[in-house]
C-alpha atoms as a PDB file:
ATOM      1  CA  UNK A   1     -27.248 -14.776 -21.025  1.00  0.00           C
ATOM      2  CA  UNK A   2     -25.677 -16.020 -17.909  1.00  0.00           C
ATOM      3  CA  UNK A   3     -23.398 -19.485 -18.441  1.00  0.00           C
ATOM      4  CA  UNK A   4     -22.996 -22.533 -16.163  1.00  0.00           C
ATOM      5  CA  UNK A   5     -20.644 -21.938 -13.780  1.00  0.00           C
ATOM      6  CA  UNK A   6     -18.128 -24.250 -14.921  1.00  0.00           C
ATOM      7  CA  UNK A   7     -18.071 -21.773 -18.226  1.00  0.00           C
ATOM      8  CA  UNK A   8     -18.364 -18.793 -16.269  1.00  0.00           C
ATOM      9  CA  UNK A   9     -17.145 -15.338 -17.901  1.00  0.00           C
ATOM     10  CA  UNK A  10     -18.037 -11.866 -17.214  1.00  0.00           C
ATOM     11  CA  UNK A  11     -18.663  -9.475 -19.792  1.00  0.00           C
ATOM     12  CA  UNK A  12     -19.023  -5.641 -19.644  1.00  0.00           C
ATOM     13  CA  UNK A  13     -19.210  -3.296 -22.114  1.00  0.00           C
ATOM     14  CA  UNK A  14     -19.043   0.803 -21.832  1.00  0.00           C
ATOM     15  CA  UNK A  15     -19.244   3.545 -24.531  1.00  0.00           C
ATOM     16  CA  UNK A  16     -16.676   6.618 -23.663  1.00  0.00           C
ATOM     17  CA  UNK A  17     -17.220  10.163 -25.076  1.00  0.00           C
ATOM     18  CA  UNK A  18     -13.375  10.038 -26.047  1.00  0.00           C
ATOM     19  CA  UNK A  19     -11.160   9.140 -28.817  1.00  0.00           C
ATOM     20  CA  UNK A  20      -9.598   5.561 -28.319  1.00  0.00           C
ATOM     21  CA  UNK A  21      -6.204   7.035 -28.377  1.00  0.00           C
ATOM     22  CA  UNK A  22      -7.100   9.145 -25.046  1.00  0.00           C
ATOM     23  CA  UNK A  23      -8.796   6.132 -23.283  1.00  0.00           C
ATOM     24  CA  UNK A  24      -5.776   4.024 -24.523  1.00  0.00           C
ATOM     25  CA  UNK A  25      -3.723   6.587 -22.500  1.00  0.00           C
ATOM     26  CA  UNK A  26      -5.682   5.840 -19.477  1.00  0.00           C
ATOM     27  CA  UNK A  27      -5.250   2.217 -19.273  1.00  0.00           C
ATOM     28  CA  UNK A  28      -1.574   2.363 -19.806  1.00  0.00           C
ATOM     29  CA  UNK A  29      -0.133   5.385 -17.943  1.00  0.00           C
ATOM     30  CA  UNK A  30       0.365   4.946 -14.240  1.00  0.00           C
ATOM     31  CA  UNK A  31      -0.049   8.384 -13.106  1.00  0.00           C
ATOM     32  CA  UNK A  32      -3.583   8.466 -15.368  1.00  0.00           C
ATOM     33  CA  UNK A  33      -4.608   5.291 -14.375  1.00  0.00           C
ATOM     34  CA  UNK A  34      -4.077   5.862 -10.750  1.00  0.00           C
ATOM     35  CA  UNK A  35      -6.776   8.647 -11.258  1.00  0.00           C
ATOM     36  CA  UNK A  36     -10.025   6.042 -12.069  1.00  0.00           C
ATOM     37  CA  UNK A  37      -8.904   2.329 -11.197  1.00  0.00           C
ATOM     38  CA  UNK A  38     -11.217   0.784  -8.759  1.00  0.00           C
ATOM     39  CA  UNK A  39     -14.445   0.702  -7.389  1.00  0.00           C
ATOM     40  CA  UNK A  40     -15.913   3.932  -6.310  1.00  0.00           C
ATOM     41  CA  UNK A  41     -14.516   5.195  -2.858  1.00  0.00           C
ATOM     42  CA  UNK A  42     -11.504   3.054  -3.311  1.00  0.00           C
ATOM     43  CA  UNK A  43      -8.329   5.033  -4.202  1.00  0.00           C
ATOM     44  CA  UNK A  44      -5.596   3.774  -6.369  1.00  0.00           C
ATOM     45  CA  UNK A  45      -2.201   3.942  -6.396  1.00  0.00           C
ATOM     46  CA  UNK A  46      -0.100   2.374  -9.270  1.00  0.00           C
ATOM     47  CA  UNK A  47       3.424   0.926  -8.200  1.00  0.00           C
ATOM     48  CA  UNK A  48       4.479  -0.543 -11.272  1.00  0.00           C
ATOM     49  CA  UNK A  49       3.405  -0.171 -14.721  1.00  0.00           C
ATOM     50  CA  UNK A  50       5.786  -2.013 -17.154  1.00  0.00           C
ATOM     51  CA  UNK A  51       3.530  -2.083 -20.278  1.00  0.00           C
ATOM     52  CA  UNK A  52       4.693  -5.301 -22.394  1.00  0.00           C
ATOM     53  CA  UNK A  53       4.065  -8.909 -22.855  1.00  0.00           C
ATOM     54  CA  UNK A  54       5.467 -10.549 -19.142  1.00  0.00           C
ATOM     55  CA  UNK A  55       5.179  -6.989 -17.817  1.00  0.00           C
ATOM     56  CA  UNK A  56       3.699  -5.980 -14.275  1.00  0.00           C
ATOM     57  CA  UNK A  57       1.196  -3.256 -12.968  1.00  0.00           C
ATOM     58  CA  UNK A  58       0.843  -3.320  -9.379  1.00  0.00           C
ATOM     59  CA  UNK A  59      -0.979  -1.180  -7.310  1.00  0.00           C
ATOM     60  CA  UNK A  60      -2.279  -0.292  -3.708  1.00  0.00           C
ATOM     61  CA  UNK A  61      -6.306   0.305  -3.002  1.00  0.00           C
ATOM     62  CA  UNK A  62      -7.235   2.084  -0.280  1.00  0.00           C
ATOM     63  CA  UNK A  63     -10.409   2.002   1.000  1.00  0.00           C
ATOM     64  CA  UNK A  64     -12.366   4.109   2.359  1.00  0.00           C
ATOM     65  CA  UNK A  65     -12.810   2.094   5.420  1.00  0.00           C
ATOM     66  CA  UNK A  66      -9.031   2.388   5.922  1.00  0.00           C
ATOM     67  CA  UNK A  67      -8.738  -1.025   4.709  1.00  0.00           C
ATOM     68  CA  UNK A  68      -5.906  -1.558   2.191  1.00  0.00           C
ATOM     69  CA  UNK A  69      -5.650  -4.392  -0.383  1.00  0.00           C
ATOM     70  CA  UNK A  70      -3.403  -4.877  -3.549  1.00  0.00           C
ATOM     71  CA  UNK A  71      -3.595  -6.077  -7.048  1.00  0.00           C
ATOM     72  CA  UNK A  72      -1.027  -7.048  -9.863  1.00  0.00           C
ATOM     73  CA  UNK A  73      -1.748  -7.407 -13.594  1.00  0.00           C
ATOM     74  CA  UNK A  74       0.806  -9.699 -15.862  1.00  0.00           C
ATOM     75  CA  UNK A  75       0.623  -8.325 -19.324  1.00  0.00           C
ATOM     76  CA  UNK A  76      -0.092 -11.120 -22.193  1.00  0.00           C
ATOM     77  CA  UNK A  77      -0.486  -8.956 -25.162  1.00  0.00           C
ATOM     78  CA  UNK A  78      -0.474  -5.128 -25.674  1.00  0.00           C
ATOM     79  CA  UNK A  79      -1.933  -3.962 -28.944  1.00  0.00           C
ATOM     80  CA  UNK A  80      -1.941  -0.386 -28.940  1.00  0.00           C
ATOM     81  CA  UNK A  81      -4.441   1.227 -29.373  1.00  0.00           C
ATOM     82  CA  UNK A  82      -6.813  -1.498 -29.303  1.00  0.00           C
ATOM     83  CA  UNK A  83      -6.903  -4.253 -26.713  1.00  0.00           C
ATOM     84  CA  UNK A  84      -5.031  -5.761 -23.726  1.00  0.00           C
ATOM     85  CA  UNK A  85      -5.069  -8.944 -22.206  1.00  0.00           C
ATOM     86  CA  UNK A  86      -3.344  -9.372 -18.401  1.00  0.00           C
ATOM     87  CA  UNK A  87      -3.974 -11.935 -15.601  1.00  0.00           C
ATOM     88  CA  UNK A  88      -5.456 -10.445 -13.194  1.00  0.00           C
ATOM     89  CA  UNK A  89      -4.730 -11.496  -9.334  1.00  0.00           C
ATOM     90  CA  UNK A  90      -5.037  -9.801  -5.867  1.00  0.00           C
ATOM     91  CA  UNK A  91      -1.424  -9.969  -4.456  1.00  0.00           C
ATOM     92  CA  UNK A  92       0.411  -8.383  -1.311  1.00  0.00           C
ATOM     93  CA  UNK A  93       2.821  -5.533  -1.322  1.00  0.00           C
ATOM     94  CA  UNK A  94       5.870  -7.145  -2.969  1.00  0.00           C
ATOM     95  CA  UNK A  95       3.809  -8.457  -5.868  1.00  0.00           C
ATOM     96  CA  UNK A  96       3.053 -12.457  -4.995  1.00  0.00           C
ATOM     97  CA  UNK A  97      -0.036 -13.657  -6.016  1.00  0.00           C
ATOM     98  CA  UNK A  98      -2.400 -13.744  -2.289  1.00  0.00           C
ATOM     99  CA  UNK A  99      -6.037 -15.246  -1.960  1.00  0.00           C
ATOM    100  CA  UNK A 100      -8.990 -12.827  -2.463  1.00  0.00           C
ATOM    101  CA  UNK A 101      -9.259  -9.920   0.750  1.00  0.00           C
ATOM    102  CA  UNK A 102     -12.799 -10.544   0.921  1.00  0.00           C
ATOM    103  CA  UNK A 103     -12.865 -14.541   2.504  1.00  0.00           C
ATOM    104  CA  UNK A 104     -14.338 -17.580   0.719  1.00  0.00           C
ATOM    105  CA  UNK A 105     -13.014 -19.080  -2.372  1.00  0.00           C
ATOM    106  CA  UNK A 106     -11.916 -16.776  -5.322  1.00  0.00           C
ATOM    107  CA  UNK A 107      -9.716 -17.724  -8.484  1.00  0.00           C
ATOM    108  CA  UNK A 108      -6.225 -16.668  -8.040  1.00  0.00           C
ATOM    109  CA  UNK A 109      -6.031 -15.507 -11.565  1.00  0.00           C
ATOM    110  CA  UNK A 110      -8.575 -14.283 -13.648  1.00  0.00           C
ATOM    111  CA  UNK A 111      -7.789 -13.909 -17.843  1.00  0.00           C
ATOM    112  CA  UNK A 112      -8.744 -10.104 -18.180  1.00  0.00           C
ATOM    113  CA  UNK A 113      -9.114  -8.586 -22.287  1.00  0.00           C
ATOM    114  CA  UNK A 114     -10.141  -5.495 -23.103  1.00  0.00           C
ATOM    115  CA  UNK A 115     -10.592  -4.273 -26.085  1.00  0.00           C
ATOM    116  CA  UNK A 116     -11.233  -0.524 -26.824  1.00  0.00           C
ATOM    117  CA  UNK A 117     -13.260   0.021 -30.749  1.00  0.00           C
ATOM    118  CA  UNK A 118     -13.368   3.533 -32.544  1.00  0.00           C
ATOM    119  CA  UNK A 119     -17.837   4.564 -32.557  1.00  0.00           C
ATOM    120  CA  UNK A 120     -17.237   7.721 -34.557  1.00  0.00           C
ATOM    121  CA  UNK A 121     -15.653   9.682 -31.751  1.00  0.00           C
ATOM    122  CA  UNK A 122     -15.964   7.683 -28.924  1.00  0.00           C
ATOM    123  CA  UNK A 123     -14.988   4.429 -27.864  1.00  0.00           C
ATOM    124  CA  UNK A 124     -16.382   1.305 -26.657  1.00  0.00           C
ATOM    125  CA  UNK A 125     -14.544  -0.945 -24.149  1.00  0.00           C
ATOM    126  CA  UNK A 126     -15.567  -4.530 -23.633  1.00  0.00           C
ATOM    127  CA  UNK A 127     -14.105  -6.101 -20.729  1.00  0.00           C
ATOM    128  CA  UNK A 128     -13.862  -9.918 -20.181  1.00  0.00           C
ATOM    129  CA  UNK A 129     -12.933 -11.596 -17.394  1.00  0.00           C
ATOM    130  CA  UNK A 130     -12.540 -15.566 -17.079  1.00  0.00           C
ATOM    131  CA  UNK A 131     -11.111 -17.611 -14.360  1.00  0.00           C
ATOM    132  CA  UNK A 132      -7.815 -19.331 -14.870  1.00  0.00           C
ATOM    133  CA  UNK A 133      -7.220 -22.584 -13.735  1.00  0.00           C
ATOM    134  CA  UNK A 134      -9.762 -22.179 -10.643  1.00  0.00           C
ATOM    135  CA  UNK A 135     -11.687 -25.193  -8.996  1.00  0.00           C
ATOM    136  CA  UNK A 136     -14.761 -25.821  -9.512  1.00  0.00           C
ATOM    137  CA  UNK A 137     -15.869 -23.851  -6.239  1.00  0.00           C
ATOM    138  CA  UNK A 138     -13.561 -20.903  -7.324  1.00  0.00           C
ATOM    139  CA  UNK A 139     -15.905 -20.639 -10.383  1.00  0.00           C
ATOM    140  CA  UNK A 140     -19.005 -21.339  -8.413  1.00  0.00           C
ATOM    141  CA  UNK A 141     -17.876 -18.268  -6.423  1.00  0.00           C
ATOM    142  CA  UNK A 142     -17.030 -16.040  -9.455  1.00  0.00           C
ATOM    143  CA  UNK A 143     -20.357 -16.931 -11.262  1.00  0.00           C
ATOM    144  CA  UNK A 144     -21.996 -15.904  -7.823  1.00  0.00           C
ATOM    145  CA  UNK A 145     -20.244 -12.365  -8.147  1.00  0.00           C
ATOM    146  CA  UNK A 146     -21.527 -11.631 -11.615  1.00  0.00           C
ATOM    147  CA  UNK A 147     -24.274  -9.128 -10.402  1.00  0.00           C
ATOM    148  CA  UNK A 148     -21.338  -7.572  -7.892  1.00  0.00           C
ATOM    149  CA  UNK A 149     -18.368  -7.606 -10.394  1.00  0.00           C
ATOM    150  CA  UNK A 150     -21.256  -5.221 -12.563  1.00  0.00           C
ATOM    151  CA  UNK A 151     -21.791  -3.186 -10.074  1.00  0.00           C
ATOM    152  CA  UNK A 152     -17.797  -2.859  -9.304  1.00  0.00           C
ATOM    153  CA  UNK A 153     -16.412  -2.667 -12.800  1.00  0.00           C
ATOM    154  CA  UNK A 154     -19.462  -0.335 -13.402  1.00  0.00           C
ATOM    155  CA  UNK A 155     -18.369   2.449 -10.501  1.00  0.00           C
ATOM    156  CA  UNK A 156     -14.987   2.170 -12.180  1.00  0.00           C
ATOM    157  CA  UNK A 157     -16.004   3.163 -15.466  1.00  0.00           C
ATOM    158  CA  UNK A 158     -17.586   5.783 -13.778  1.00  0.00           C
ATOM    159  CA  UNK A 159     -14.500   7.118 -12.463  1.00  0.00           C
ATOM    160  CA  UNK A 160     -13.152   6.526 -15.888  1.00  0.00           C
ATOM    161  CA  UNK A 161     -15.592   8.426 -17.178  1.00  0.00           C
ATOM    162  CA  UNK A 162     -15.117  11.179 -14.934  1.00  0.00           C
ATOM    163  CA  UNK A 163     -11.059  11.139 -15.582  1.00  0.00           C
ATOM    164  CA  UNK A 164     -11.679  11.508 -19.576  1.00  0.00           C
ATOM    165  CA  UNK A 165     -14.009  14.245 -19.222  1.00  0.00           C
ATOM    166  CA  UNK A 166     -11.730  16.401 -16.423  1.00  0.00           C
ATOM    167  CA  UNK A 167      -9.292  18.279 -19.092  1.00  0.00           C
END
């Protein structure tokens, strides 16, 4: 069911054919991480991954377009194996905090949580996103992007898929 904007949250959810421990791994090593993060066609490389509460990951996209854009998580809480929360936020190259790439208003943080449950052996991932502290137009905007963000966050568990399954 899709909320009033003001209350807007996005919610995906994803069964892996993988124990949690090995999707775990793939949200919280760089150099495995690097190989799925992002939309399809966009390539990832992680800069930073200091895995702790008040820790950083912060990586480059490239697109395929040549275009180039950044992101940086802030770590909240890290439960191994089982869930991570982060504020997630485009920024520029030396890690500040920058306005969305794609024009228009955007929250400049968005309260990310993913947890990752044990289905025999596979795992399900549920991914929320909310905005923090965004206007009211900010969450206008992000409650307009729910059909895109699905599409997005859906190509990336492709790729995720796709990284578990390569040995």
């Amino acid at each position: 069911m899709r909320t009033a904007a003001a209350d807007a949250e996005f919610v995906i959810t994803r069964l892996f054919n993988a124990p949690r421990s090995r999707v775990w791994q793939h949200w919280t090593s760089a150099g495995l991480m690097s190989q799925w993060f992002g939309p399809k066609g966009v390539t990832t490389t992680v800069k930073t991954l200091d895995l702790r509460p008040g820790g950083m990951m912060h990586a480059r996209m490239d697109r395929p377009d040549g275009g180039r854009m950044w992101v940086k998580f802030v770590y909240r809480e890290v439960v191994e194996p089982s869930r991570l929360v982060w504020e997630h936020s485009f920024s520029d190259e030396q890690a500040n905090i920058v306005e969305s790439p794609f024009g228009g208003p955007w929250p400049l943080r968005i309260l990310s949580t993913v947890t990752l449950a044990e289905e025999g052996a596979s795992t399900r991932i549920r991914l929320v996103w909310t905005p923090l502290d965004a206007s009211g137009e900010e969450r206008q905007a992000f409650a307009g992007m729910l059909d895109s963000m699905t599409e997005g966050w859906g190509g990336t568990f492709d790729k995720l898929d796709e990284a578990l399954a390569a040995r």
